[in-house]
Protein backbone atom coordinates (compact mmCIF):
# COMPACT_ATOMS: atom_id res chain seq x y z
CA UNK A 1 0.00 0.00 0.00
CA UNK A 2 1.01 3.44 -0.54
CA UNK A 3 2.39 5.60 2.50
CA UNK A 4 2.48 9.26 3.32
CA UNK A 5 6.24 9.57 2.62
CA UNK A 6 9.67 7.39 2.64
CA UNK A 7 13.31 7.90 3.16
CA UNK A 8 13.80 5.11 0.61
CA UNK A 9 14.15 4.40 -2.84
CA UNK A 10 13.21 1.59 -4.68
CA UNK A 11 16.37 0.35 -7.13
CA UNK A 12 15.34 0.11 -10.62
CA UNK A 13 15.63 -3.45 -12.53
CA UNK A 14 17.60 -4.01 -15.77
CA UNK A 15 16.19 -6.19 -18.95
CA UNK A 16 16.55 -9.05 -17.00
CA UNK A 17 14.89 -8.27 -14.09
CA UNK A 18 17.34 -8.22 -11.57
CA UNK A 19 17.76 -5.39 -9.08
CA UNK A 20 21.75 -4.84 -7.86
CA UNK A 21 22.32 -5.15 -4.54
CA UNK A 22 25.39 -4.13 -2.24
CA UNK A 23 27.30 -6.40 0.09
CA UNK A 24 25.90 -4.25 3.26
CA UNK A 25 22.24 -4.63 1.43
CA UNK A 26 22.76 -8.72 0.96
CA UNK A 27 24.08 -9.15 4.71
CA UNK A 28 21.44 -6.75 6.17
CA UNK A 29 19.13 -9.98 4.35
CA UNK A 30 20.95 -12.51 5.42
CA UNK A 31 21.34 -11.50 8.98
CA UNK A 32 17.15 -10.83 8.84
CA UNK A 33 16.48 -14.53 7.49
CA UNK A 34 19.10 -16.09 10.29
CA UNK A 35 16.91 -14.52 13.19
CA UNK A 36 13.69 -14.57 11.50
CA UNK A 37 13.59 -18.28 10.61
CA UNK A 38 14.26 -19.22 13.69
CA UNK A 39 11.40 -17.26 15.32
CA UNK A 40 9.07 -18.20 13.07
CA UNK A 41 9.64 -22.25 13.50
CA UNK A 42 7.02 -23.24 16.31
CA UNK A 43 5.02 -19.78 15.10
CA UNK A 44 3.72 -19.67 11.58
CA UNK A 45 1.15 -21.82 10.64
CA UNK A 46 2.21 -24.62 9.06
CA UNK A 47 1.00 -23.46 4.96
CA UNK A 48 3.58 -20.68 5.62
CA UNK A 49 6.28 -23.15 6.57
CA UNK A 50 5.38 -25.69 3.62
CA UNK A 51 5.18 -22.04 1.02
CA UNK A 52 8.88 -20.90 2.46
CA UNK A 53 10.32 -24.92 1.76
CA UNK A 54 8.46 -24.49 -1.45
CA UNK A 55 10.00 -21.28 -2.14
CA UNK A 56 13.91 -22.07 -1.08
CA UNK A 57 15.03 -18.48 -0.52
CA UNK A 58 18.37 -17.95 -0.19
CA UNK A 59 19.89 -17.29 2.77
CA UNK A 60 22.45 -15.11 2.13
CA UNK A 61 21.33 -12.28 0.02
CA UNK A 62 18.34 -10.75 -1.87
CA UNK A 63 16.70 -12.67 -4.29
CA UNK A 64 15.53 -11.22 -7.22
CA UNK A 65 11.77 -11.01 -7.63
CA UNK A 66 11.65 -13.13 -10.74
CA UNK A 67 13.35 -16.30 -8.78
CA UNK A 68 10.62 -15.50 -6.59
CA UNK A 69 7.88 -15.25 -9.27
CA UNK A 70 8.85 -18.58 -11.05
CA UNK A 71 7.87 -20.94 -8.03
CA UNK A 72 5.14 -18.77 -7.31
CA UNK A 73 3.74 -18.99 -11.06
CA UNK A 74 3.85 -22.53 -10.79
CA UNK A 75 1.79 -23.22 -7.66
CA UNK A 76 -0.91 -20.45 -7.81
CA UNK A 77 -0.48 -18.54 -11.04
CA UNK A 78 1.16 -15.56 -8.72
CA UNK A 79 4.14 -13.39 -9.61
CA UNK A 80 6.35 -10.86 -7.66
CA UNK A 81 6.21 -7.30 -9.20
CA UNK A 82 8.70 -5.15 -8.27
CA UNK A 83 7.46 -1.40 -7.67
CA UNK A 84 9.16 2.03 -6.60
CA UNK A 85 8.90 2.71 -2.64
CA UNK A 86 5.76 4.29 -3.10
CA UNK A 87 2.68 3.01 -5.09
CA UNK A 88 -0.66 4.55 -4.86
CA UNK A 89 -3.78 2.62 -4.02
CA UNK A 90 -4.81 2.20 -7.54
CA UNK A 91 -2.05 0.77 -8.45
CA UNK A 92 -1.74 -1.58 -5.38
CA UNK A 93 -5.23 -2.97 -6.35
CA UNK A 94 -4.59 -3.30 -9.73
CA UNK A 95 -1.35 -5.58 -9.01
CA UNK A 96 -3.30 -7.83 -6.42
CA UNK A 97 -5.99 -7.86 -9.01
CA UNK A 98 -4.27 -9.35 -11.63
CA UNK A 99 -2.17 -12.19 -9.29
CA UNK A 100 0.88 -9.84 -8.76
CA UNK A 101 1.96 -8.76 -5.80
CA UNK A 102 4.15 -5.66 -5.13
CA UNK A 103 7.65 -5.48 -4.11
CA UNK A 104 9.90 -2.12 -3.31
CA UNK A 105 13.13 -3.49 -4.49
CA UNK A 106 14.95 -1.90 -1.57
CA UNK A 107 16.11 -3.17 1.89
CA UNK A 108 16.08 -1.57 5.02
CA UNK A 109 19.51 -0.11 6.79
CA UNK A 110 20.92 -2.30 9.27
CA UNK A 111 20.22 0.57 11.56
CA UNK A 112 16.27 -0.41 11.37
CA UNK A 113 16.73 -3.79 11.21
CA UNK A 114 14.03 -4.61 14.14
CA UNK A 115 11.08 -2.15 12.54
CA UNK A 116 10.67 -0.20 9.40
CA UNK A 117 7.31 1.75 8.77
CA UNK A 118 7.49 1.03 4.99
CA UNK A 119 6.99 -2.79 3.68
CA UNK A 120 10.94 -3.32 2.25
CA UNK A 121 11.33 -5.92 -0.29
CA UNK A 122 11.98 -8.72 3.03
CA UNK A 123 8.96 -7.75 4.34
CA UNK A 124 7.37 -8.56 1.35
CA UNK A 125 8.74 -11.83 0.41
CA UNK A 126 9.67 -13.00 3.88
CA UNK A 127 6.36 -12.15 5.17
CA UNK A 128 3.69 -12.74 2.18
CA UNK A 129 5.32 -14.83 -0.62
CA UNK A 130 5.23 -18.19 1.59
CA UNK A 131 1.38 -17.63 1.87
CA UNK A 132 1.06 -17.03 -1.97
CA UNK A 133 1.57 -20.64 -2.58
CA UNK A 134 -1.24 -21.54 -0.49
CA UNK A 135 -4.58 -21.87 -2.80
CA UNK A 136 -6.99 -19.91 -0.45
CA UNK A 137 -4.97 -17.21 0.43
CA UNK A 138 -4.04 -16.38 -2.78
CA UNK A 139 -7.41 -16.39 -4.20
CA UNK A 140 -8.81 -14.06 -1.43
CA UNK A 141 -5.92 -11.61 -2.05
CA UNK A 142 -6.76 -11.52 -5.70
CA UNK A 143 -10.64 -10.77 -5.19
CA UNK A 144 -9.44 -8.10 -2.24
CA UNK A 145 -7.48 -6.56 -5.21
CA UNK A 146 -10.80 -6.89 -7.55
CA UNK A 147 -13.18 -5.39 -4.58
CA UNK A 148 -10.51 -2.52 -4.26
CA UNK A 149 -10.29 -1.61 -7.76
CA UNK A 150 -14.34 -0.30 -7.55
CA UNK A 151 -14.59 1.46 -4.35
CA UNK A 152 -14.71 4.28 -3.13
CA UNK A 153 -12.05 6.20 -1.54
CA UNK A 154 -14.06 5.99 2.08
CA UNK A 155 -14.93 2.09 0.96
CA UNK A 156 -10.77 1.42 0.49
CA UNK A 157 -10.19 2.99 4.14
CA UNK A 158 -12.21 0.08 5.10
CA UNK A 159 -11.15 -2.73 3.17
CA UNK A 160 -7.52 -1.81 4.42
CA UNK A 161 -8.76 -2.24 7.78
CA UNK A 162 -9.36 -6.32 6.67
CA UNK A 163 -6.53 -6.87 4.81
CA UNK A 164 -4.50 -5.38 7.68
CA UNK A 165 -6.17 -7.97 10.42
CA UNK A 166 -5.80 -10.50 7.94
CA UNK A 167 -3.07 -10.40 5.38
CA UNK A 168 -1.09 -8.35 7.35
CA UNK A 169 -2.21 -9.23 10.93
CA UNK A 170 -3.90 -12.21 11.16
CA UNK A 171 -3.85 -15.48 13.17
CA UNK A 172 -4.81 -18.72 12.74
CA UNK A 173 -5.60 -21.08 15.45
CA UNK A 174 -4.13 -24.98 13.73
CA UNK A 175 -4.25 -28.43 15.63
CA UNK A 176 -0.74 -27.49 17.37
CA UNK A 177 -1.92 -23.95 18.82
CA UNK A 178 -1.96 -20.84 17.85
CA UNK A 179 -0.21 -19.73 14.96
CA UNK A 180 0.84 -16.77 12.68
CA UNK A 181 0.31 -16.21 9.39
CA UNK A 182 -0.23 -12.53 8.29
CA UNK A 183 3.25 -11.02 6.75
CA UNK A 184 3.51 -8.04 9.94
CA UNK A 185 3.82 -10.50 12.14
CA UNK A 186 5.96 -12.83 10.77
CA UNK A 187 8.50 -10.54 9.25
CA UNK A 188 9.33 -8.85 12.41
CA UNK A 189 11.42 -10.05 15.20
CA UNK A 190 9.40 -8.72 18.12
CA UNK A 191 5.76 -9.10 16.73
CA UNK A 192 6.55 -12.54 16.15
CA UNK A 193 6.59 -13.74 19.96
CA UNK A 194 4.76 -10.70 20.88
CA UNK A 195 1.56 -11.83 19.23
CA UNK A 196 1.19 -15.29 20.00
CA UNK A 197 2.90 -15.49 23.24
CA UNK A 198 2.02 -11.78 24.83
CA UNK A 199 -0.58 -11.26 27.62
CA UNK A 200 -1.11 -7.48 26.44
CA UNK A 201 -2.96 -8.20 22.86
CA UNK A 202 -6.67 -8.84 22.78
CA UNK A 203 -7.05 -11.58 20.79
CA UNK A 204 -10.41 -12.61 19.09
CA UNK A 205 -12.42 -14.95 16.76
CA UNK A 206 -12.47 -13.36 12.89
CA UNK A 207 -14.91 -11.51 12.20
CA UNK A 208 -15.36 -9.63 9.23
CA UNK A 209 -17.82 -7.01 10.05
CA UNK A 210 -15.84 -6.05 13.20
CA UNK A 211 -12.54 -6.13 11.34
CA UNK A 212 -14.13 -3.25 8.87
CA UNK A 213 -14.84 -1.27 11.46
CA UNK A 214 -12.05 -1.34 13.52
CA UNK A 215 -9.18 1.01 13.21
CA UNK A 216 -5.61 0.91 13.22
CA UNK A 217 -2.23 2.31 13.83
CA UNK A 218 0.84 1.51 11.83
CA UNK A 219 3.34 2.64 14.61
CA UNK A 220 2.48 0.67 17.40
CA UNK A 221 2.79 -2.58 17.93
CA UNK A 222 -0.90 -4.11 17.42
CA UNK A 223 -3.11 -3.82 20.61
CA UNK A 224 -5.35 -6.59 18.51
CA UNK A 225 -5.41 -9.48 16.36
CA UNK A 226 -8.50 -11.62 14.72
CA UNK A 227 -7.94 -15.41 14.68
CA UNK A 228 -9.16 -17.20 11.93
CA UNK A 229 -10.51 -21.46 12.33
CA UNK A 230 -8.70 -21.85 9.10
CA UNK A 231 -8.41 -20.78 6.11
CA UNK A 232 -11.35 -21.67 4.67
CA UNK A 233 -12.61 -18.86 6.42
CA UNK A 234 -10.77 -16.34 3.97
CA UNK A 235 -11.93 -18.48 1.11
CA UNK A 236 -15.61 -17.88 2.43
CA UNK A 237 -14.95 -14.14 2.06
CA UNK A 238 -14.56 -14.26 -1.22
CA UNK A 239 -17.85 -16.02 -2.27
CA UNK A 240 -19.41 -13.18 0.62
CA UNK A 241 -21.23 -9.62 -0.43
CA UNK A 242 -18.15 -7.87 0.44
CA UNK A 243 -19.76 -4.59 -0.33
CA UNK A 244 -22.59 -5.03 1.24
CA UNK A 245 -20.94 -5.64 4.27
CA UNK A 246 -18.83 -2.27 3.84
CA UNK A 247 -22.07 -0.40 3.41
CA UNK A 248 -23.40 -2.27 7.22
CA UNK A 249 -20.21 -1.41 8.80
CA UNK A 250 -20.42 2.26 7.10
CA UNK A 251 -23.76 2.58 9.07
CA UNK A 252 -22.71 0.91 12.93
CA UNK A 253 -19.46 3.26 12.62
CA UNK A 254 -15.95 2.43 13.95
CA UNK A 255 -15.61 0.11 17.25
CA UNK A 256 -15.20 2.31 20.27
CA UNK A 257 -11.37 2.99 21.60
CA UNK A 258 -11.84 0.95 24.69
CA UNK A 259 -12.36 -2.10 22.62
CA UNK A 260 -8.99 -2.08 20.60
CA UNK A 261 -6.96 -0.78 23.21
């Protein structure tokens, strides 16, 4: 999604695709799959740990979003399109739409290694592209993409609010426990342990009405998090009035403070 402003900039791609990356940009990867794998073994759900054996990144740099693309193609018809640090909503629908999904080809600074307020290119593989190669997760993304493409400006403010408690956010409760499986989450370090293991979150049964109406920060780690049975449950969505749910939640209004702090 699009954000107010950046201190990055995406790197541009030759003929082939590839992006060039520096040795300080391909150890600032490899030092943020070392940690992250580890955290996320006993965390994600287990579709996210079958998508990233699938998926065979490499460990020590960046891959390049075609490598990515060409598993991804494969399994769910899905590609990795790499974008400039800043895409507008139009564009962001338009991609998921179409079974692409956006990648700023740039990594963050060692220096912000633990949080970074703009979805880098780790964030977006790391996080998402394990999920892509999971058949109902992949569809719902591409009908969120359709729905987006034909609302509103006031109708996108809510349907960011869903794919942030689910794409972004979400968690899934699996046979072994609780589990993670939206791309905030499992990207970052803290969020990670902090979600499934933290006394401070509220955490709920998904609901997709409540989800629409309930707002959300980006600079705070998240005060709540929607659980899904499975993920079935996102397939459902997509075979839901989607709209017509905006339109109810339009009329109820946001959920009061108290309940998301």
């Amino acid at each position: 999604m699009s954000y107010a402003n950046t201190d990055y900039i995406a790197k541009t791609v030759d003929e082939k695709g590839n992006a060039t990356y520096t040795a300080d940009e391909n150890a600032v990867w490899q030092e943020l799959m070392q940690r992250q794998l580890k955290i996320v073994e006993g965390r994600a759900c287990q579709e996210y740990l079958d998508g990233m054996t699938l998926l065979n990144l490499p460990k020590d740099r960046v891959p390049q979003c075609h490598e990515v693309s060409a598993v991804l193609q494969k399994i769910t018809g899905w590609s990795l399109e790499p974008v400039s640090a800043l895409i507008s909503f139009d564009r962001f629908f338009e991609l998921l739409a179409n079974k692409k999904f956006p990648a700023a080809t740039f990594i963050r600074r060692k220096e912000e290694l633990d949080y970074l307020k703009e979805p880098d290119i780790f964030h977006e593989i790391f996080g998402h592209c394990p999920l892509l190669t999971n058949s109902a997760y992949a569809k719902f993304t591409e009908i969120y993409g359709k729905y987006g493409l034909n609302a509103t400006p006031q109708e996108r403010i809510l349907l960011a609010r869903l794919y942030w408690f689910t794409i972004e956010f979400g968690l899934i409760q699996q046979k072994n426990g609780l589990r993670a499986y939206g791309g905030g989450i499992l990207s970052s370090i803290s969020e990670t342990v902090y979600a499934l293991e933290s006394d401070v979150p509220v955490r709920k049964p998904f609901d997709p009405l409540e989800a629409l109406r309930t707002p959300y920060r980006i600079d705070v780690i998240q005060p709540i998090y929607y659980v899904l049975n499975d993920f079935n449950q996102l397939f459902e969505l997509v075979n839901m009035d989607l709209m017509k749910l905006i339109r109810e939640a339009k009329v109820l209004g946001e959920v009061p403070p108290k309940h998301i702090c």
